[in-house]
Protein backbone atom coordinates (compact mmCIF):
# COMPACT_ATOMS: atom_id res chain seq x y z
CA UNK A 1 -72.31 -16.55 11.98
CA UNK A 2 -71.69 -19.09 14.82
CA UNK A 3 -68.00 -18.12 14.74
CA UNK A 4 -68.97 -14.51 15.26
CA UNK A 5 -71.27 -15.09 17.83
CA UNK A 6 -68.77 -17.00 19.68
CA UNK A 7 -66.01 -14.46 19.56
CA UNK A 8 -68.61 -12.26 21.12
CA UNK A 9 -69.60 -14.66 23.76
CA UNK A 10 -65.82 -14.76 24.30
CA UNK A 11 -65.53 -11.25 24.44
CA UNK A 12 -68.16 -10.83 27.14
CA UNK A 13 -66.80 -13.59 29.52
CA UNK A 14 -63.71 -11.76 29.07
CA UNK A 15 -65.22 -8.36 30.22
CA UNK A 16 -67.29 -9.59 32.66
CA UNK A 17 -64.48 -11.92 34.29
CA UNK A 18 -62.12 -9.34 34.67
CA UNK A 19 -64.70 -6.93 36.05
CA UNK A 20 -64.99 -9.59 38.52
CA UNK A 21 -61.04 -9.95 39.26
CA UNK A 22 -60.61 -5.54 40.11
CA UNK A 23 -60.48 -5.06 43.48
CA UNK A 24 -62.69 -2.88 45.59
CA UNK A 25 -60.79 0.49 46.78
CA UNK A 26 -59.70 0.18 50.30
CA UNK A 27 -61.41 3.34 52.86
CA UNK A 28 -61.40 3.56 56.53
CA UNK A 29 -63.36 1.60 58.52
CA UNK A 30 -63.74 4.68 61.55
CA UNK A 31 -61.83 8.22 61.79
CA UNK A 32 -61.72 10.40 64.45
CA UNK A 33 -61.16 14.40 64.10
CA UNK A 34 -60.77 17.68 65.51
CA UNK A 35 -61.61 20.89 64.35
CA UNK A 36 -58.50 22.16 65.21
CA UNK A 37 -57.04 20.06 61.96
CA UNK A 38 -55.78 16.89 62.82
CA UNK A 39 -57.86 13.45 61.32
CA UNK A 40 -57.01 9.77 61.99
CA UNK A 41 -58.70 7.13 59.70
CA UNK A 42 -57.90 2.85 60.68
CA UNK A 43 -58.62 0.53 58.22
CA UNK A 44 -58.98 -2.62 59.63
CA UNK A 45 -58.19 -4.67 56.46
CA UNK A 46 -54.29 -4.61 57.27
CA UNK A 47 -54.52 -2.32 60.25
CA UNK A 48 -53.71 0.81 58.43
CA UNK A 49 -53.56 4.09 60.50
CA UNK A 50 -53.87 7.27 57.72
CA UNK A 51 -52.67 10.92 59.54
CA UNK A 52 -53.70 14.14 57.83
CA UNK A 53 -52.81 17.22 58.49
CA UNK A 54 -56.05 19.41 57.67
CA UNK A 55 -54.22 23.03 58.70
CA UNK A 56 -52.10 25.19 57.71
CA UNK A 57 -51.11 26.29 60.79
CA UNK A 58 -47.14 25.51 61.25
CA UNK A 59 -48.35 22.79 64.03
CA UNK A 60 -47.88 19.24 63.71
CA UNK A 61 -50.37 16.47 64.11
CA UNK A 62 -50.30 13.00 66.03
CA UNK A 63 -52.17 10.06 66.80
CA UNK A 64 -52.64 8.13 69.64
CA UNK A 65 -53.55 4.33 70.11
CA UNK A 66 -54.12 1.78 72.15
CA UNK A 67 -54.68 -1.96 71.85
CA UNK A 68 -57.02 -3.63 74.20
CA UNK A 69 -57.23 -1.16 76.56
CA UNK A 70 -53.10 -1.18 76.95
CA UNK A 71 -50.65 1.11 77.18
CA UNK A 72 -51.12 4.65 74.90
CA UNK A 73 -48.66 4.68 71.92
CA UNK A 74 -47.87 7.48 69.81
CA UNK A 75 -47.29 8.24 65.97
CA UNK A 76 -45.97 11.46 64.78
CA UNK A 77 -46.32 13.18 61.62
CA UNK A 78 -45.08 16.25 60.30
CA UNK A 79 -45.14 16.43 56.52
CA UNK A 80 -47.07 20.03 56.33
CA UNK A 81 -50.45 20.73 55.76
CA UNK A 82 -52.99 19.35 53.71
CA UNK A 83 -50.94 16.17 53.58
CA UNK A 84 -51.13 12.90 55.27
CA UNK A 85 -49.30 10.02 56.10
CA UNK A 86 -50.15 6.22 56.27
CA UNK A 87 -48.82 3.46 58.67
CA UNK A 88 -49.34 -0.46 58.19
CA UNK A 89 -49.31 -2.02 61.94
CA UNK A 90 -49.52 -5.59 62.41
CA UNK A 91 -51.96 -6.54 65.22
CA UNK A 92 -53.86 -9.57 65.80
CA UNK A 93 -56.99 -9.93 64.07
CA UNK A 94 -59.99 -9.31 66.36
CA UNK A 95 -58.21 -6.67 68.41
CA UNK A 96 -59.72 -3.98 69.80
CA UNK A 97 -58.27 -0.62 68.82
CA UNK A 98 -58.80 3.00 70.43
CA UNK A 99 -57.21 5.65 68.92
CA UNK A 100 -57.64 9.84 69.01
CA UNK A 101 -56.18 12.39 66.74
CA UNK A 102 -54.10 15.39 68.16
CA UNK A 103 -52.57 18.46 66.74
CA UNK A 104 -49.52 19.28 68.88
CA UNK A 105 -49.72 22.83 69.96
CA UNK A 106 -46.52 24.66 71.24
CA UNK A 107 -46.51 25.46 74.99
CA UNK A 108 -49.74 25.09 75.12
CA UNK A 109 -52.59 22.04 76.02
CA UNK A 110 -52.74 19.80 72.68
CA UNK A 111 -56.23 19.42 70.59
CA UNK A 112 -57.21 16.52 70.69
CA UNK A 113 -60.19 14.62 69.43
CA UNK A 114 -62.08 12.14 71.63
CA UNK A 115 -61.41 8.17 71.47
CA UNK A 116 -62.40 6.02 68.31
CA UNK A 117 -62.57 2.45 68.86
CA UNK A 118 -62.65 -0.02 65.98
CA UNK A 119 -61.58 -4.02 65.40
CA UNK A 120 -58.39 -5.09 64.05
């Protein structure tokens, strides 16, 4: 009886300690979007830019960013619609990031959202 009860016990830590050791999912920490089908999420946890493409309508989307009020740098994607792309920066923690999410429209104005701003 003690045996069994301590395989049990064993059992449980087990469970229990390797619930512990899963890791949370990773999500955005802020997005920014426009109806015209573009979305930008940043994670800050690794500074993580995600890009979707939310139309299917032959235009590519972009996003724009910024760090600490700097100079405006730009990240393309064009992988079709209803997909997305994710790119890992490396900034330095505590920075402060502004981006906006674009769809780039042919020979005409672009679509753009308005400014996010989040923490590295």
């Amino acid at each position: 009886m003690v045996k069994k009860a301590a395989l049990t016990l064993g059992a449980l830590a087990l469970a229990i300690g390797g619930a512990a050791m899963v890791a949370p999912a990773a999500h955005a920490d802020s997005s920014a979007n426009t109806s015209a089908g573009a979305k930008a999420t940043f994670t800050s946890d690794g500074e993580v830019f995600k890009l979707y493409d939310n139309k299917c309508d032959g235009y590519s989307v972009y996003l724009v960013y910024k760090l600490r009020g700097g100079s405006e740098n730009r990240i393309d994607f064009s992988g079709g619609c209803n997909k997305s792309g994710s790119y890992d920066k490396d900034f330095a923690e505590g920075s402060k990031v502004e981006y906006k999410a674009c769809v780039n429209v042919n020979n005409l104005p672009d679509k753009c959202s308005a400014w996010s701003t989040d923490f590295a």
